[in-house]
N, C-alpha and C. Protein backbone atom coordinates (compact mmCIF):
# COMPACT_ATOMS: atom_id res chain seq x y z
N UNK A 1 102.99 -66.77 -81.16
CA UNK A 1 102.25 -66.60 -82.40
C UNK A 1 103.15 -66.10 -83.53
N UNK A 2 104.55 -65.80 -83.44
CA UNK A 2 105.30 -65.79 -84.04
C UNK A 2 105.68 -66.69 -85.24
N UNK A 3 105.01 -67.62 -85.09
CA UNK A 3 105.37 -69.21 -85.92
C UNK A 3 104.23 -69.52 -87.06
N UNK A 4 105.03 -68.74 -88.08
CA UNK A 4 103.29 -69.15 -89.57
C UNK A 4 102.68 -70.26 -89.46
N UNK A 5 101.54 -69.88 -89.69
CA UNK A 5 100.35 -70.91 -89.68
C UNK A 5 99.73 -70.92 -88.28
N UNK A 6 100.38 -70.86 -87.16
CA UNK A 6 99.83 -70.89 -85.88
C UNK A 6 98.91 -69.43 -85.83
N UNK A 7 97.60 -70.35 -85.42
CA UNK A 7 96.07 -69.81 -85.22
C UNK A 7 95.42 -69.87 -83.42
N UNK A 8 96.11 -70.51 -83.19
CA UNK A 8 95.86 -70.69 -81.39
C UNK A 8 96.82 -71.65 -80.88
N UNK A 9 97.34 -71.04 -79.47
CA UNK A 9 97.65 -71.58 -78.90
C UNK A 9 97.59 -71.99 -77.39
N UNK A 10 97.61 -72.94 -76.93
CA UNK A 10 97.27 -73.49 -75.41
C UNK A 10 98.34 -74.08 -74.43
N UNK A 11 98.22 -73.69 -73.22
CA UNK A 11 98.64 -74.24 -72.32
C UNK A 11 98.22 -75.28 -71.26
N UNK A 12 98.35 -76.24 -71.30
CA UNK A 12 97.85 -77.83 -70.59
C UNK A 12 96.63 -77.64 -71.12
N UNK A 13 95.29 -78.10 -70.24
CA UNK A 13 94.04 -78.29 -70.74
C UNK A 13 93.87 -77.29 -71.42
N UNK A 14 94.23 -75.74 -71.72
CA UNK A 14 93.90 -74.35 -72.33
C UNK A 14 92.52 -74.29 -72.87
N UNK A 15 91.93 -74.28 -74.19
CA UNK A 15 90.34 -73.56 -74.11
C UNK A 15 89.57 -75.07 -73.85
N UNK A 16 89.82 -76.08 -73.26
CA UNK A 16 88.65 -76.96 -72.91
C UNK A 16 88.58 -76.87 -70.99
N UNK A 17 88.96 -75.99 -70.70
CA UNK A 17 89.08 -75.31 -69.48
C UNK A 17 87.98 -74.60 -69.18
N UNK A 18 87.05 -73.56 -70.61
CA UNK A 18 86.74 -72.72 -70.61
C UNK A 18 85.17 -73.93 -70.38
N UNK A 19 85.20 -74.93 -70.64
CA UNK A 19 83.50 -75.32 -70.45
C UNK A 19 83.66 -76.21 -69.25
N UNK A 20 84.13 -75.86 -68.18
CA UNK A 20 84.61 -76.74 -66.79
C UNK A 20 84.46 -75.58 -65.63
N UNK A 21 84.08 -76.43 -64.28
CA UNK A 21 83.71 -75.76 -63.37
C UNK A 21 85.17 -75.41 -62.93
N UNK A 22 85.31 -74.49 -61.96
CA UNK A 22 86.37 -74.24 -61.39
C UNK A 22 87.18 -75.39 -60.84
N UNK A 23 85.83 -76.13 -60.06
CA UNK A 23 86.47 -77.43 -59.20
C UNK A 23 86.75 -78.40 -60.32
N UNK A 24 87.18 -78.32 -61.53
CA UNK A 24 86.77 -79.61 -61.91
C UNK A 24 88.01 -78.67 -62.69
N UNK A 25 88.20 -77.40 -62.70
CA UNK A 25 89.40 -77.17 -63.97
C UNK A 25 90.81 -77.18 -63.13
N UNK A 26 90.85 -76.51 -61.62
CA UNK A 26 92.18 -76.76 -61.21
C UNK A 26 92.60 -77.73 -60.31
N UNK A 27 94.07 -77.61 -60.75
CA UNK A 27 94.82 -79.06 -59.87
C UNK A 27 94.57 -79.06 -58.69
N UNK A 28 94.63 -80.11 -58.20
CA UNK A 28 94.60 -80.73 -57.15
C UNK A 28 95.97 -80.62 -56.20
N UNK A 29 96.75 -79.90 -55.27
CA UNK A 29 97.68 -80.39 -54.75
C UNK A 29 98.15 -81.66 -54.11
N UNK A 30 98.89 -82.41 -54.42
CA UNK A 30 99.33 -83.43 -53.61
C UNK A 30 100.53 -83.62 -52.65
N UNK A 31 101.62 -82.83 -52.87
CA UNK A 31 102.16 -82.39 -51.84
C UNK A 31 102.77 -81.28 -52.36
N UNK A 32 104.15 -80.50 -51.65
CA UNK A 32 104.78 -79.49 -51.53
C UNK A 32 104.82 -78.94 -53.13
N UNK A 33 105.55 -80.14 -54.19
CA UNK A 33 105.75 -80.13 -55.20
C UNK A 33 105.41 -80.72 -56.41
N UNK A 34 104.21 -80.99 -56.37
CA UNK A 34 103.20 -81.69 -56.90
C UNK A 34 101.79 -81.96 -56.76
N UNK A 35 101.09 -82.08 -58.28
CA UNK A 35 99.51 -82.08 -58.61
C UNK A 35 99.49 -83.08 -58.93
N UNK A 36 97.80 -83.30 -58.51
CA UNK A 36 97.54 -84.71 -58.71
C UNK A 36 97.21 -84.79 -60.31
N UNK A 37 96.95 -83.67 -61.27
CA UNK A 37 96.93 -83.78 -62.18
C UNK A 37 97.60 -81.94 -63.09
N UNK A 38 97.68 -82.21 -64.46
CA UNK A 38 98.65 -80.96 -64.74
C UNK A 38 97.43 -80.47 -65.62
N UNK A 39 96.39 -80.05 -65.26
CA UNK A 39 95.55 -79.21 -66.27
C UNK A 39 96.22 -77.30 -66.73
N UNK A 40 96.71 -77.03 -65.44
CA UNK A 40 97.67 -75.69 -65.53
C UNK A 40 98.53 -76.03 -66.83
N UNK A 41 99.11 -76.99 -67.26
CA UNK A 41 100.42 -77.11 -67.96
C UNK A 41 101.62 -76.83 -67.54
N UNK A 42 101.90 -76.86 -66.48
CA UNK A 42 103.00 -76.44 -65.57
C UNK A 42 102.99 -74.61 -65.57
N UNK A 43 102.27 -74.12 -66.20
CA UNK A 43 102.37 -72.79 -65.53
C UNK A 43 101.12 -72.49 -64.79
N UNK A 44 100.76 -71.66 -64.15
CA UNK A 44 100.11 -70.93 -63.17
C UNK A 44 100.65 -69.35 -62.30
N UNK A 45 100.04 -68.24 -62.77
CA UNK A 45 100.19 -67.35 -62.56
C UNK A 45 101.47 -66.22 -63.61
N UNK A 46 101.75 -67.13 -64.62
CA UNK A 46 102.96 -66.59 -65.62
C UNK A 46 103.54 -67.24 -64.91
N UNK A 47 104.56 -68.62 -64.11
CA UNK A 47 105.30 -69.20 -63.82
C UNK A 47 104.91 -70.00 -64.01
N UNK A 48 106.32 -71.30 -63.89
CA UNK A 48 106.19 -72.60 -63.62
C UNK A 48 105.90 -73.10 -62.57
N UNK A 49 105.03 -73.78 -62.30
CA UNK A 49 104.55 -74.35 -61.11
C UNK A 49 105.63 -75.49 -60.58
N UNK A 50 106.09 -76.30 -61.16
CA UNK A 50 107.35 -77.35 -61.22
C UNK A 50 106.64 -78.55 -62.29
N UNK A 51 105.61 -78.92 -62.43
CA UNK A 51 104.96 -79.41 -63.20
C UNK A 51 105.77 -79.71 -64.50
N UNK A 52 105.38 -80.74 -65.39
CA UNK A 52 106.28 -80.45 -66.99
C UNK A 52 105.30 -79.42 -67.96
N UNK A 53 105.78 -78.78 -68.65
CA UNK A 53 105.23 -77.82 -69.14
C UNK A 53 104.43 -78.25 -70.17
N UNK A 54 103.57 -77.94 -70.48
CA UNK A 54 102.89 -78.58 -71.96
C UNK A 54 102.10 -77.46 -72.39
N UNK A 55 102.68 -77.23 -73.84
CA UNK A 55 101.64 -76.48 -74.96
C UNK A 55 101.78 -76.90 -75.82
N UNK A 56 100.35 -76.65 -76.51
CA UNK A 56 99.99 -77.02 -77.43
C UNK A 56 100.19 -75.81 -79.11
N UNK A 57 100.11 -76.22 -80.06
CA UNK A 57 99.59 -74.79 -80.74
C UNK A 57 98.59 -75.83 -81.96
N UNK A 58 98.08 -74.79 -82.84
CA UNK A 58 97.04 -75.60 -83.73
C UNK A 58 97.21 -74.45 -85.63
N UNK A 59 97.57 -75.15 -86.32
CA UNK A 59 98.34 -75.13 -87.62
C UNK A 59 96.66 -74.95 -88.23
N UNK A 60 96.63 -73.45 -89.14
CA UNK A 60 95.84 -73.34 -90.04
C UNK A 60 96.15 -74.08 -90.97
N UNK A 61 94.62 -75.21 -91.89
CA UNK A 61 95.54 -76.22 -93.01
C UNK A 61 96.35 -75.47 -93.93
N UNK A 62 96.64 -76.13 -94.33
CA UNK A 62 97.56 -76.14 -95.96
C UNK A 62 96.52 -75.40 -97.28
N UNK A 63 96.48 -74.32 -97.43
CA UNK A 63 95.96 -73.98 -98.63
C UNK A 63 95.50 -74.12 -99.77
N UNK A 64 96.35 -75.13 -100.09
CA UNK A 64 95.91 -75.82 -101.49
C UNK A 64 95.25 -77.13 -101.28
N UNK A 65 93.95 -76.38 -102.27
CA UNK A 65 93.14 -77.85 -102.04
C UNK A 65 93.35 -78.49 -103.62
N UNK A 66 92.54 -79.75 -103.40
CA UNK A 66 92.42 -80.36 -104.71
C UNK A 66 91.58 -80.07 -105.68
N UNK A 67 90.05 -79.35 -105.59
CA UNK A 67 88.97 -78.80 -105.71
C UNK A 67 89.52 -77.34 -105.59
N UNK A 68 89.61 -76.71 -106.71
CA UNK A 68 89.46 -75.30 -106.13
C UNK A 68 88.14 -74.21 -105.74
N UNK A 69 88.37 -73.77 -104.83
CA UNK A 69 87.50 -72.67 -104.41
C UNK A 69 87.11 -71.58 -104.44
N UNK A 70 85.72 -71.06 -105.32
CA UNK A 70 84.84 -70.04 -105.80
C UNK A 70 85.78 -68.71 -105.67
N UNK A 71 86.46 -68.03 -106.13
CA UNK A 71 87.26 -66.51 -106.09
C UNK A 71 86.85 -65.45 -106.84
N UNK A 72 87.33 -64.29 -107.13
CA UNK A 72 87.41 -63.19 -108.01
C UNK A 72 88.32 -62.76 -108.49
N UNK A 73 88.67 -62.41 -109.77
CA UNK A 73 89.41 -62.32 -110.14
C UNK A 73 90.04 -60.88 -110.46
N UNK A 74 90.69 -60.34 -109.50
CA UNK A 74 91.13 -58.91 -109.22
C UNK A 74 91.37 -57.76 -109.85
N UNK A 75 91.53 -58.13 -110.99
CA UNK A 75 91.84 -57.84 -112.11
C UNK A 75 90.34 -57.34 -113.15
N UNK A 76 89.60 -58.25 -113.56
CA UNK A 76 88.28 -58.10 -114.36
C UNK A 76 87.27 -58.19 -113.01
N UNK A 77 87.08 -58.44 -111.56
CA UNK A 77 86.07 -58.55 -110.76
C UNK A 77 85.12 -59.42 -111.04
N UNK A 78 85.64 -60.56 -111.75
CA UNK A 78 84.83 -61.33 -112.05
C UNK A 78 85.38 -62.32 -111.28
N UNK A 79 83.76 -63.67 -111.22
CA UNK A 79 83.91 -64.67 -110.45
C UNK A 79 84.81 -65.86 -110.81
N UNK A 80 85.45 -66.70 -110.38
CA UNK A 80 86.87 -67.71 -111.16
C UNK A 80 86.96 -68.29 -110.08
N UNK A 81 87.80 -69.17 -110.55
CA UNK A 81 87.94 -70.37 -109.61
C UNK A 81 89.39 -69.79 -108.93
N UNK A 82 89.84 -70.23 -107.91
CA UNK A 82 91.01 -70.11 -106.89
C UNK A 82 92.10 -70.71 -108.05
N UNK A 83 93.20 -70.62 -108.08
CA UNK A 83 94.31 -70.79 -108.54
C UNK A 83 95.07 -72.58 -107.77
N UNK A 84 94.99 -73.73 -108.55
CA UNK A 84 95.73 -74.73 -108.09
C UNK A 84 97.02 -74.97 -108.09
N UNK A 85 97.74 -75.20 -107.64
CA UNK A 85 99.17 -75.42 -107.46
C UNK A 85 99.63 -76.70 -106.29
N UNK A 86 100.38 -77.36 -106.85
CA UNK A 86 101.18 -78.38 -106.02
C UNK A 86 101.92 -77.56 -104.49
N UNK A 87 101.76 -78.10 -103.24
CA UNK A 87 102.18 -77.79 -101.86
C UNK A 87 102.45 -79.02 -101.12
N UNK A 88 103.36 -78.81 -100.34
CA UNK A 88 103.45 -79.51 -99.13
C UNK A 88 102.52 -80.30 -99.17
N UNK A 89 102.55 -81.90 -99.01
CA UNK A 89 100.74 -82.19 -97.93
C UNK A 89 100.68 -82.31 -96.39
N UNK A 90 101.97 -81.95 -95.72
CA UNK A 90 102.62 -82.65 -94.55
C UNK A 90 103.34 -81.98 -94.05
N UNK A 91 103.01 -80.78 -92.64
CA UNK A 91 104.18 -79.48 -92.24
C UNK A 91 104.17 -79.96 -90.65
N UNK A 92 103.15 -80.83 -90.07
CA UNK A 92 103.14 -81.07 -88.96
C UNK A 92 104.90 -81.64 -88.33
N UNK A 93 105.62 -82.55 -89.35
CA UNK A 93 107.26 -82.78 -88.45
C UNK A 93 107.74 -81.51 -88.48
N UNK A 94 108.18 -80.30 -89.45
CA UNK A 94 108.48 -79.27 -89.68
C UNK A 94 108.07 -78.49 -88.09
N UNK A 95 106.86 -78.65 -88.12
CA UNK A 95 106.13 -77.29 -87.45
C UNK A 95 106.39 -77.48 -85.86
N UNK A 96 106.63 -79.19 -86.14
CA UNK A 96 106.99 -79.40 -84.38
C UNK A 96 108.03 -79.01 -83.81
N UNK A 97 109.16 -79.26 -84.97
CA UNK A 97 110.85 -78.61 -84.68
C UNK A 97 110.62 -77.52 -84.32
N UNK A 98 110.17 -76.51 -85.11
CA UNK A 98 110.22 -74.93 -85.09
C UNK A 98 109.29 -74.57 -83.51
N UNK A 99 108.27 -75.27 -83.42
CA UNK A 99 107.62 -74.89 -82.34
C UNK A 99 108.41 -75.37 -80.71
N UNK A 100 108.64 -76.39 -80.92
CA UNK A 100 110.07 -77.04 -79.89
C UNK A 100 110.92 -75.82 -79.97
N UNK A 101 111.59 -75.67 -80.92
CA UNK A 101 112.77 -74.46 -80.64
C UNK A 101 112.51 -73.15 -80.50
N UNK A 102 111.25 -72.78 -80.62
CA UNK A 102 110.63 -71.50 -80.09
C UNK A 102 110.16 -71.41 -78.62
N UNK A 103 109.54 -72.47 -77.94
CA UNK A 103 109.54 -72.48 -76.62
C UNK A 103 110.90 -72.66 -75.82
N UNK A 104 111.45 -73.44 -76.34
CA UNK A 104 113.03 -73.45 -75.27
C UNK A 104 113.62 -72.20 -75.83
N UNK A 105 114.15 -71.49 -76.80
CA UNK A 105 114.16 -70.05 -76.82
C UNK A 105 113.59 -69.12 -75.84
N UNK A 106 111.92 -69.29 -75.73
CA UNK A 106 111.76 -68.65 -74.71
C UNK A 106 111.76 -68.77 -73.23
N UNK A 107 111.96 -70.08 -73.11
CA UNK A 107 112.12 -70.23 -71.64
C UNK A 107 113.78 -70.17 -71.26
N UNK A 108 114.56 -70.42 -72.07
CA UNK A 108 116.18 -69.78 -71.65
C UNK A 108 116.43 -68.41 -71.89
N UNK A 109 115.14 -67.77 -72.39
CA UNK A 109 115.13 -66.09 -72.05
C UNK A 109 114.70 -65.61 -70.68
N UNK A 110 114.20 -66.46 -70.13
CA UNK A 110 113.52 -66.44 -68.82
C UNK A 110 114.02 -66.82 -67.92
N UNK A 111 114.62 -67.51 -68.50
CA UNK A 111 116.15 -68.32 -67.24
C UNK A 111 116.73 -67.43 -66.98
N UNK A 112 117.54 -66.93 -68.09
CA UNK A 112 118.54 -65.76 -68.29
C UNK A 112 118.21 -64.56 -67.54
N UNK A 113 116.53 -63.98 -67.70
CA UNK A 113 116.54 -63.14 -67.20
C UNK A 113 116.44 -63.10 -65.61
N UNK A 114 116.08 -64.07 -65.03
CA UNK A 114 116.10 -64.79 -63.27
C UNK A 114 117.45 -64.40 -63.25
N UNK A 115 118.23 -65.70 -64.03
CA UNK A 115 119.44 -66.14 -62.92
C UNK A 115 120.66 -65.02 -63.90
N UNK A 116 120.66 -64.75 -64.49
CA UNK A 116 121.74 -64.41 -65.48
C UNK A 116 122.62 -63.57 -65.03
N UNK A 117 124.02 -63.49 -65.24
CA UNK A 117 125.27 -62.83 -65.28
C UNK A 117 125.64 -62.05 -66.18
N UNK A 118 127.45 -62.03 -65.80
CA UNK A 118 128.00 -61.51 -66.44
C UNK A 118 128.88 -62.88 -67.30
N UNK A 119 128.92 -64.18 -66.38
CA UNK A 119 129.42 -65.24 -67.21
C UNK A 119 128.81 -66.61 -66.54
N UNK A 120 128.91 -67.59 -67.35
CA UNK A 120 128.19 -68.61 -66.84
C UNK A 120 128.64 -69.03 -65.95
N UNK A 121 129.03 -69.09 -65.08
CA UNK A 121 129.55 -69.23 -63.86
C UNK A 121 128.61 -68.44 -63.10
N UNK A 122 128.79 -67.07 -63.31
CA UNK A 122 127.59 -66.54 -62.47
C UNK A 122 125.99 -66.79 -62.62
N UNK A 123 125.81 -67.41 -63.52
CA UNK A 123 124.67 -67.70 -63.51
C UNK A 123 124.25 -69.24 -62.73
N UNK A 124 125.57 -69.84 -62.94
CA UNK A 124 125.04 -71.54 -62.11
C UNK A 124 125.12 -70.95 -60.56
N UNK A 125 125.54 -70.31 -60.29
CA UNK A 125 125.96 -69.93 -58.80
C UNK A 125 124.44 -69.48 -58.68
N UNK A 126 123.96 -67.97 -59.20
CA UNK A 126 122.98 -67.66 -58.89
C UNK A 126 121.20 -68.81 -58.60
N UNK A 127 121.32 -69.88 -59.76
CA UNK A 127 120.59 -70.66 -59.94
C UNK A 127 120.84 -71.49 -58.89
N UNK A 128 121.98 -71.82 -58.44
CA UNK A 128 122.00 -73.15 -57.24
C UNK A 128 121.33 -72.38 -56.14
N UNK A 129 122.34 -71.08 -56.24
CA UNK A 129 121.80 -70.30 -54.83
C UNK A 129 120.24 -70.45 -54.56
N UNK A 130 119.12 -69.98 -55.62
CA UNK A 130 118.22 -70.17 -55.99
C UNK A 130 117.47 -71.68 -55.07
N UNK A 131 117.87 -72.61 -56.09
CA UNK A 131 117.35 -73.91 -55.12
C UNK A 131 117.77 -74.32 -54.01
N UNK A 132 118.89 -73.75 -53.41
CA UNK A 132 118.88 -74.18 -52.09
C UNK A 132 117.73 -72.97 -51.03
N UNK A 133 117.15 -71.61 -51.61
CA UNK A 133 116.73 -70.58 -50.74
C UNK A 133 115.15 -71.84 -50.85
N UNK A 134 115.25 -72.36 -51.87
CA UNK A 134 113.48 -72.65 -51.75
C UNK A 134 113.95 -74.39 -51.66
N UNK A 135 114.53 -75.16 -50.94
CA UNK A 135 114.69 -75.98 -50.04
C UNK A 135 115.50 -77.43 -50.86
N UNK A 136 115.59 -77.33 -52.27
CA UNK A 136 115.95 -78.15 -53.58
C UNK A 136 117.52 -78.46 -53.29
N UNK A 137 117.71 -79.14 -53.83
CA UNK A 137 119.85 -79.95 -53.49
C UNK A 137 119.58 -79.19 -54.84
N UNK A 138 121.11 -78.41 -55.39
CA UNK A 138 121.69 -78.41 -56.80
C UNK A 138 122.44 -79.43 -57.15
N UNK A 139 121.47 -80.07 -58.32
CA UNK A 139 122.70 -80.96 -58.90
C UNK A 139 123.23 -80.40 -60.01
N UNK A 140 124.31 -81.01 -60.30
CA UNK A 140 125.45 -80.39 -61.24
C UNK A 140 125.04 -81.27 -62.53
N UNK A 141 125.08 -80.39 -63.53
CA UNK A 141 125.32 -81.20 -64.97
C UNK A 141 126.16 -81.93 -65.61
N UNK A 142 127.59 -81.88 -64.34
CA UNK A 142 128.71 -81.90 -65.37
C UNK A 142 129.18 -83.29 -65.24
């Protein structure tokens, strides 16, 4: 909620969850490492389930309307119209960057704090170590 304009935000199905039966809101397992569907959004329980992650967030509009709207005027307390001014009409490409680079921010804070070192080296070590204890091959990036 760090990110202006953001008024709510969700994870996979998030508040259309809230008018669904239990059986009908969580996944389905299909095997070890996988749902038959991702209503969680890949998390469940504050983790990742392995799932792809999906959130959503939802952008209060843009302020300026074309019509202005009934105000007071702070000054005399009298009734006046809202103040018009030229804005943006269009923050949704903007808002996606910033919101993209605020979640991977926080999930390589989360990495970091799992696997993290003293140098990256120790951290790929710790992370492979990692997927081989819970049964995964490490593959290498490089």
């Amino acid at each position: 909620m760090s990110i202006n304009a953001v008024k709510g935000v969700e994870i996979g199905a998030g508040f259309a969850l809230a008018n669904l039966r239990g059986s009908q809101a969580h996944d389905i397992i299909e095997d070890l490492w996988h749902h038959a569907t991702n209503r969680a959004g890949g998390i469940e329980g504050g983790m990742t389930d392995g799932e792809p992650i999906v959130v959503r967030a939802v952008l209060k509009p843009i302020p300026t309307l074309g019509q202005p709207l009934p105000s007071i005027d702070i000054r005399s307390g009298e009734k006046t119209e809202a103040h018009f001014e030229r804005s943006d009409i269009c923050r949704v490409p903007s808002a996606g960057v910033i919101g993209e680079a605020m979640l991977a921010i926080t999930l390589a804070e989360a990495f970091v704090e799992k696997f993290g070192g003293d140098h990256i080296e120790e951290t790929r070590r710790n992370h492979r170590s990692y997927l081989e204890s819970i049964g995964l091959k490490y593959e290498s990036s490089r």
